[in-house]
Protein backbone atom coordinates (compact mmCIF):
# COMPACT_ATOMS: atom_id res chain seq x y z
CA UNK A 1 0.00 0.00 0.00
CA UNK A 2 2.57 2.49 1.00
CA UNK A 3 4.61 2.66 -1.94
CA UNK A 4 5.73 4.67 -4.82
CA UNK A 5 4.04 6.76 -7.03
CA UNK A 6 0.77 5.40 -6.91
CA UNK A 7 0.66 6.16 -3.27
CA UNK A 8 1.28 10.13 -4.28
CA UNK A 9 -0.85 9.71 -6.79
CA UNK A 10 -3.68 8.07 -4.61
CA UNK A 11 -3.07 11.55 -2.06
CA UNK A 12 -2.91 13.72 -4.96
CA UNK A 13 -6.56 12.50 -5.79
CA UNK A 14 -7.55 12.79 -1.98
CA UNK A 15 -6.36 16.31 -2.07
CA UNK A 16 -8.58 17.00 -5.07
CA UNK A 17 -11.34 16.05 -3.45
CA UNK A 18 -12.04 12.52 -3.43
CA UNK A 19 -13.55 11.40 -0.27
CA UNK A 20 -14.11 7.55 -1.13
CA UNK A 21 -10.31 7.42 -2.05
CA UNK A 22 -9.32 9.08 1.58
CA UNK A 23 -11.42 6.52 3.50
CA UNK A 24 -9.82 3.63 1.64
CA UNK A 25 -6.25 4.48 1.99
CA UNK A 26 -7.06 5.30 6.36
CA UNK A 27 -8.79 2.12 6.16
CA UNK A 28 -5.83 0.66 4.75
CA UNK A 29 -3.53 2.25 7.16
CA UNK A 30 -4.59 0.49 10.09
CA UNK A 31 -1.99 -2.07 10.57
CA UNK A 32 0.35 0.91 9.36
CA UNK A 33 -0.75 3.10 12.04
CA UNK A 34 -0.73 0.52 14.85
CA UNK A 35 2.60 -0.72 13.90
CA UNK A 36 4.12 3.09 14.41
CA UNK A 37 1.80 3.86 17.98
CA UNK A 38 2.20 0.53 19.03
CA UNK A 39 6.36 0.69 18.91
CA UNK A 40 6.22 4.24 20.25
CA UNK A 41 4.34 2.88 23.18
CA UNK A 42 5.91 0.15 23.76
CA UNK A 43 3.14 -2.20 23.92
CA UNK A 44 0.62 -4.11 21.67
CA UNK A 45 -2.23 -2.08 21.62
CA UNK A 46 -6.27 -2.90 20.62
CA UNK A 47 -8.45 -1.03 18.47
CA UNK A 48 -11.51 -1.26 20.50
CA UNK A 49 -10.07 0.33 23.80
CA UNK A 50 -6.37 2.27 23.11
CA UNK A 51 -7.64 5.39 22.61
CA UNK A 52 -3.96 6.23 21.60
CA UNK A 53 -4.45 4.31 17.95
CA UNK A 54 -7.59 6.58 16.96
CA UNK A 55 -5.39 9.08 17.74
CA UNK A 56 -2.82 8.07 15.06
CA UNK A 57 -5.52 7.46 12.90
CA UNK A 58 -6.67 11.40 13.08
CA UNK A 59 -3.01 12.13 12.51
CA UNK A 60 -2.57 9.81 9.72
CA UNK A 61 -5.71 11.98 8.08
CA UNK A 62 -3.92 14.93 9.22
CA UNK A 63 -0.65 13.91 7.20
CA UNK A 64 -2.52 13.21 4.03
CA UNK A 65 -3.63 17.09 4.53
CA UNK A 66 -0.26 18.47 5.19
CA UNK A 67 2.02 16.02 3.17
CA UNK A 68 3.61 18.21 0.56
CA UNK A 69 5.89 15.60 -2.24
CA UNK A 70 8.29 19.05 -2.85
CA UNK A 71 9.54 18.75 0.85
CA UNK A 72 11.61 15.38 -0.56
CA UNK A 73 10.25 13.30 1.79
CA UNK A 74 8.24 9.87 1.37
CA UNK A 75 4.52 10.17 2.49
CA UNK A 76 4.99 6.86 4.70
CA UNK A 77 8.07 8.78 6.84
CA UNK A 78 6.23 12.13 7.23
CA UNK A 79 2.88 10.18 8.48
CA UNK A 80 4.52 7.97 10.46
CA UNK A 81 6.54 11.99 12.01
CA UNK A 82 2.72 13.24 12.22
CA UNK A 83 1.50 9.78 14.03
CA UNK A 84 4.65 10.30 16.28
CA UNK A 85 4.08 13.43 17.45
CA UNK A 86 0.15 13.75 18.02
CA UNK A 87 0.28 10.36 19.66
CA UNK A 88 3.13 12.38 22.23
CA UNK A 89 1.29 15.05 22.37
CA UNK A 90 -1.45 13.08 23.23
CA UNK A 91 0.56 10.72 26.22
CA UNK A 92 1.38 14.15 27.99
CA UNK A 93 -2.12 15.19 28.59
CA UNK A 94 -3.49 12.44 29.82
CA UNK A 95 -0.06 11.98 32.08
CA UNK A 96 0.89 8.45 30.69
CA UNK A 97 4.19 9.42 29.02
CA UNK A 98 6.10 8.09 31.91
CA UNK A 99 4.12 4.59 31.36
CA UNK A 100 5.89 4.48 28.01
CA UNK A 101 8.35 1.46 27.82
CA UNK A 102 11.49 3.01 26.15
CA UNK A 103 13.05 -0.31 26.55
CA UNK A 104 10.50 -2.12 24.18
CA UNK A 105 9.15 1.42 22.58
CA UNK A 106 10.57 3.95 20.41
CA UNK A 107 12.16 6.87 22.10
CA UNK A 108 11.10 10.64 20.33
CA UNK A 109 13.05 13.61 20.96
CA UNK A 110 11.20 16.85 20.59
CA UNK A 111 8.13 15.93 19.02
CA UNK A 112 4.72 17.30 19.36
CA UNK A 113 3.38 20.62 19.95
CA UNK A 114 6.53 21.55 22.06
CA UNK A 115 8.78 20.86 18.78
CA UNK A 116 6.25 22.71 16.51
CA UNK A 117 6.40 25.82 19.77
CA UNK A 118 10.12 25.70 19.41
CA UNK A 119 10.84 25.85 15.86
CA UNK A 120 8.92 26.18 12.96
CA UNK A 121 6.98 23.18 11.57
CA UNK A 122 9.36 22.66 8.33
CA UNK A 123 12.54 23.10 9.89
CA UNK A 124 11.46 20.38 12.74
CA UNK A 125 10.63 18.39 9.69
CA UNK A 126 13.77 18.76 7.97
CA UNK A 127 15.96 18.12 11.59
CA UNK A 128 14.02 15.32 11.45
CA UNK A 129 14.10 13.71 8.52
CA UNK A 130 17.62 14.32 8.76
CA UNK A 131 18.26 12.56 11.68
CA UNK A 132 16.03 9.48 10.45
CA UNK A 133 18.06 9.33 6.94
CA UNK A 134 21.30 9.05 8.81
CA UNK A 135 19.93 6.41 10.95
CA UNK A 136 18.54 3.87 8.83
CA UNK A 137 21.52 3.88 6.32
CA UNK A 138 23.34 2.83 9.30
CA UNK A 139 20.74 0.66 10.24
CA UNK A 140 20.80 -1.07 6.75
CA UNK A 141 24.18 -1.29 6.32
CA UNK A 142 24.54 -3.06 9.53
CA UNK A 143 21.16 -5.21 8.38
CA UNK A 144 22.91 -6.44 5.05
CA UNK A 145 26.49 -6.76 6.68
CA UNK A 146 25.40 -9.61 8.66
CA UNK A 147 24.20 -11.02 5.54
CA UNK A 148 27.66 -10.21 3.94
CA UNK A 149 27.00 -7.27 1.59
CA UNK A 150 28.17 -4.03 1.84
CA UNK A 151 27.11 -0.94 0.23
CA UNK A 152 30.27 -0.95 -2.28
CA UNK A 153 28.46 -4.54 -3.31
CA UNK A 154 25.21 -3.23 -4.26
CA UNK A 155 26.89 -0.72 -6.30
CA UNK A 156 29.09 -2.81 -8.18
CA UNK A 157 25.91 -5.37 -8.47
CA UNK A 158 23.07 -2.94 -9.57
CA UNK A 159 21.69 -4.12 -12.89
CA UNK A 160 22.02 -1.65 -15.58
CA UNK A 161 19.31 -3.18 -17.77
CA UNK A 162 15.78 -1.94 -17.43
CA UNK A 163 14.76 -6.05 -18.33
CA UNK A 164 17.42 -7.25 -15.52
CA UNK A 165 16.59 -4.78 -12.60
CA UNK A 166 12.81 -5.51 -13.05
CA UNK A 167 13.35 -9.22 -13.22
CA UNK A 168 15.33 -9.18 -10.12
CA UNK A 169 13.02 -6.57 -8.56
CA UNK A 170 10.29 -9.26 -8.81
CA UNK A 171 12.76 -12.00 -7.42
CA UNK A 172 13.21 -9.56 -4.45
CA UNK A 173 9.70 -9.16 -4.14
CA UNK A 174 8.89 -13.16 -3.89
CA UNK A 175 11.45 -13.44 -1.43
CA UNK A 176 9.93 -10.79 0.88
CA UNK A 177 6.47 -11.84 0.56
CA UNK A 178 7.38 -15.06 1.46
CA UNK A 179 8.13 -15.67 5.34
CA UNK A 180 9.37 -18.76 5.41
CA UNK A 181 12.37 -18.09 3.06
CA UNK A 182 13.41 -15.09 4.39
CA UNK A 183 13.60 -16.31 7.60
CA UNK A 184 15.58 -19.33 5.62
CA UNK A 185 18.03 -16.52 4.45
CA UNK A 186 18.61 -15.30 7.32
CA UNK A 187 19.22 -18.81 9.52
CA UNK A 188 21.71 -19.77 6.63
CA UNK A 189 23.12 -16.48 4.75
CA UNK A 190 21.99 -18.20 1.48
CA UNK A 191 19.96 -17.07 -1.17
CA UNK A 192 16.92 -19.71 -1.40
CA UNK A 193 17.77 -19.59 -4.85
CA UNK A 194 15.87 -23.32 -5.81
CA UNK A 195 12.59 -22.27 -3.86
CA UNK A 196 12.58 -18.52 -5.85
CA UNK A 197 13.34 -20.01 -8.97
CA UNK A 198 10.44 -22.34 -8.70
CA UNK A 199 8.14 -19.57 -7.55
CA UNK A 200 8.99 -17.12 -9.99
CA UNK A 201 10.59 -18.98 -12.71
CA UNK A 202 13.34 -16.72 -13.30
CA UNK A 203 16.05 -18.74 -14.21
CA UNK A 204 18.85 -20.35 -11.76
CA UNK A 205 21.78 -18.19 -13.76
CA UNK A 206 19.75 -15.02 -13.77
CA UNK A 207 19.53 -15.33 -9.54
CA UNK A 208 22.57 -16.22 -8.62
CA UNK A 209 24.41 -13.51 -10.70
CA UNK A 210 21.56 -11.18 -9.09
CA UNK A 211 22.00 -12.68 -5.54
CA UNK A 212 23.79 -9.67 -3.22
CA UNK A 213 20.87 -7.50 -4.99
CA UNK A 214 17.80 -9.47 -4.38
CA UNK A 215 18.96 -9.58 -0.85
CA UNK A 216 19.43 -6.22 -0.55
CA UNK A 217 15.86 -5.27 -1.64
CA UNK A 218 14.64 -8.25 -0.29
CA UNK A 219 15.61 -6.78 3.14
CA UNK A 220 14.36 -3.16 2.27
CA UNK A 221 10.74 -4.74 1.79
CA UNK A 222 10.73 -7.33 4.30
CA UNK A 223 11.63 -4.14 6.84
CA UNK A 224 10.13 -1.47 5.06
CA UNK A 225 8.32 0.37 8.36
CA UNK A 226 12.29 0.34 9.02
CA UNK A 227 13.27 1.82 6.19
CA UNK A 228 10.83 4.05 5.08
CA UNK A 229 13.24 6.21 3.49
CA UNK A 230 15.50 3.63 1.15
CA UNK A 231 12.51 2.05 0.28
CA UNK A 232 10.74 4.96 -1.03
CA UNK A 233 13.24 4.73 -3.80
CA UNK A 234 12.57 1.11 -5.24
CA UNK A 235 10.08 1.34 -8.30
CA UNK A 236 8.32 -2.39 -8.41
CA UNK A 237 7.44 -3.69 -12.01
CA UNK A 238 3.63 -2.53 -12.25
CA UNK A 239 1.56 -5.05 -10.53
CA UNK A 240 4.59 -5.77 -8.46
CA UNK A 241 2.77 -4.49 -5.14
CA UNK A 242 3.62 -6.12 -1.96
């Protein structure tokens, strides 16, 4: 769902008016939006009592509002700042901020209305977004180390063909749909490359020359609340969408 262009295009038409198009993509957002409050609180939360996940639902709306594409940013990273802060906002209130497990949540520095009080909106953005970009390349590069690839790889290993990336982008996409071999990958640092092939039938040759890639992307889907940011730039094959 939150992917792309089509995603920006899917706001665009939101922002134009279309109000059966909004409640879709909130609809869809739900496991989105509980996967963001619930690791900011620490905690699995329910729909029919947290009060705390209809707040990120409001501030998922909100984002869809205030999401502008010319600030650079992926739509899924600036909700997911929006969701963030309201839900803070809304812990202070009602005095359960100190209930948050930092040791199980996700720890946010500056965010709500005291962040907006202190700076301006867009330049607690940018700091932001900043921050987050820095992070998760480390956090990748760490993620695909322990699989033995390193960012020097995936640049020597990019396909330069249109036919080849999009064949391997599909490979990629198998592997991350697919549970039970990625977990596989990462027990035994191989590429399922028999089970893939059978799947997708893309040929043996074609994914073992394309293995350090497929893993690479593989990863970047398989973790993409992670890696909101790195994923944003992967363009699936159309009908491609995991």
């Amino acid at each position: 769902m939150f992917f792309g262009d089509e995603l920006e295009s899917r706001i665009q038409r939101i922002k134009q008016g279309d109000n059966t198009s909004r409640e879709q993509l909130i609809n869809e957002a739900k496991p989105f939006v509980a996967r963001v409050v619930g690791r900011l609180c620490g905690r699995c939360l329910n729909w029919d009592y947290d009060d705390e996940l209809s707040i990120g639902l409001i501030a998922f709306n909100e984002a869809i509002d205030r999401f502008n594409s010319g600030q650079g940013v992926p739509f899924t990273a600036f909700a997911r700042l929006v969701i963030r802060s309201r839900v803070t906002d809304y812990l202070r209130r009602e005095s359960k901020w100190n209930q948050v497990d930092f040791n199980h949540g996700e720890q946010v520095e500056g965010s709500g209305n005291q962040a907006e009080n202190a700076v301006s909106w867009e330049q607690y953005i940018t700091e932001t977004i900043n921050r987050e970009r820095k992070e998760e390349i480390i956090a990748f590069s760490q993620k695909i180390g322990g699989l033995g690839i390193t960012f020097g790889d995936l640049v020597d290993s990019s396909p330069k063909h249109r036919d080849t990336r999009e064949t391997l982008l599909r490979a990629a996409t198998y592997l991350a749909g697919h549970d039970n071999l990625y977990q596989e990958l990462l027990a035994s640092k191989r590429l399922p490359i028999r089970e893939i092939a059978r799947g997708t039938g893309i040929s043996r040759k074609v994914l073992e020359r394309g293995r350090k890639y497929i893993i690479a992307v593989a990863t970047l889907l398989y973790y993409r609340d992670d890696f909101v940011y790195l994923s944003s730039y992967i363009r699936l094959p159309r009908g491609d969408k995991r």
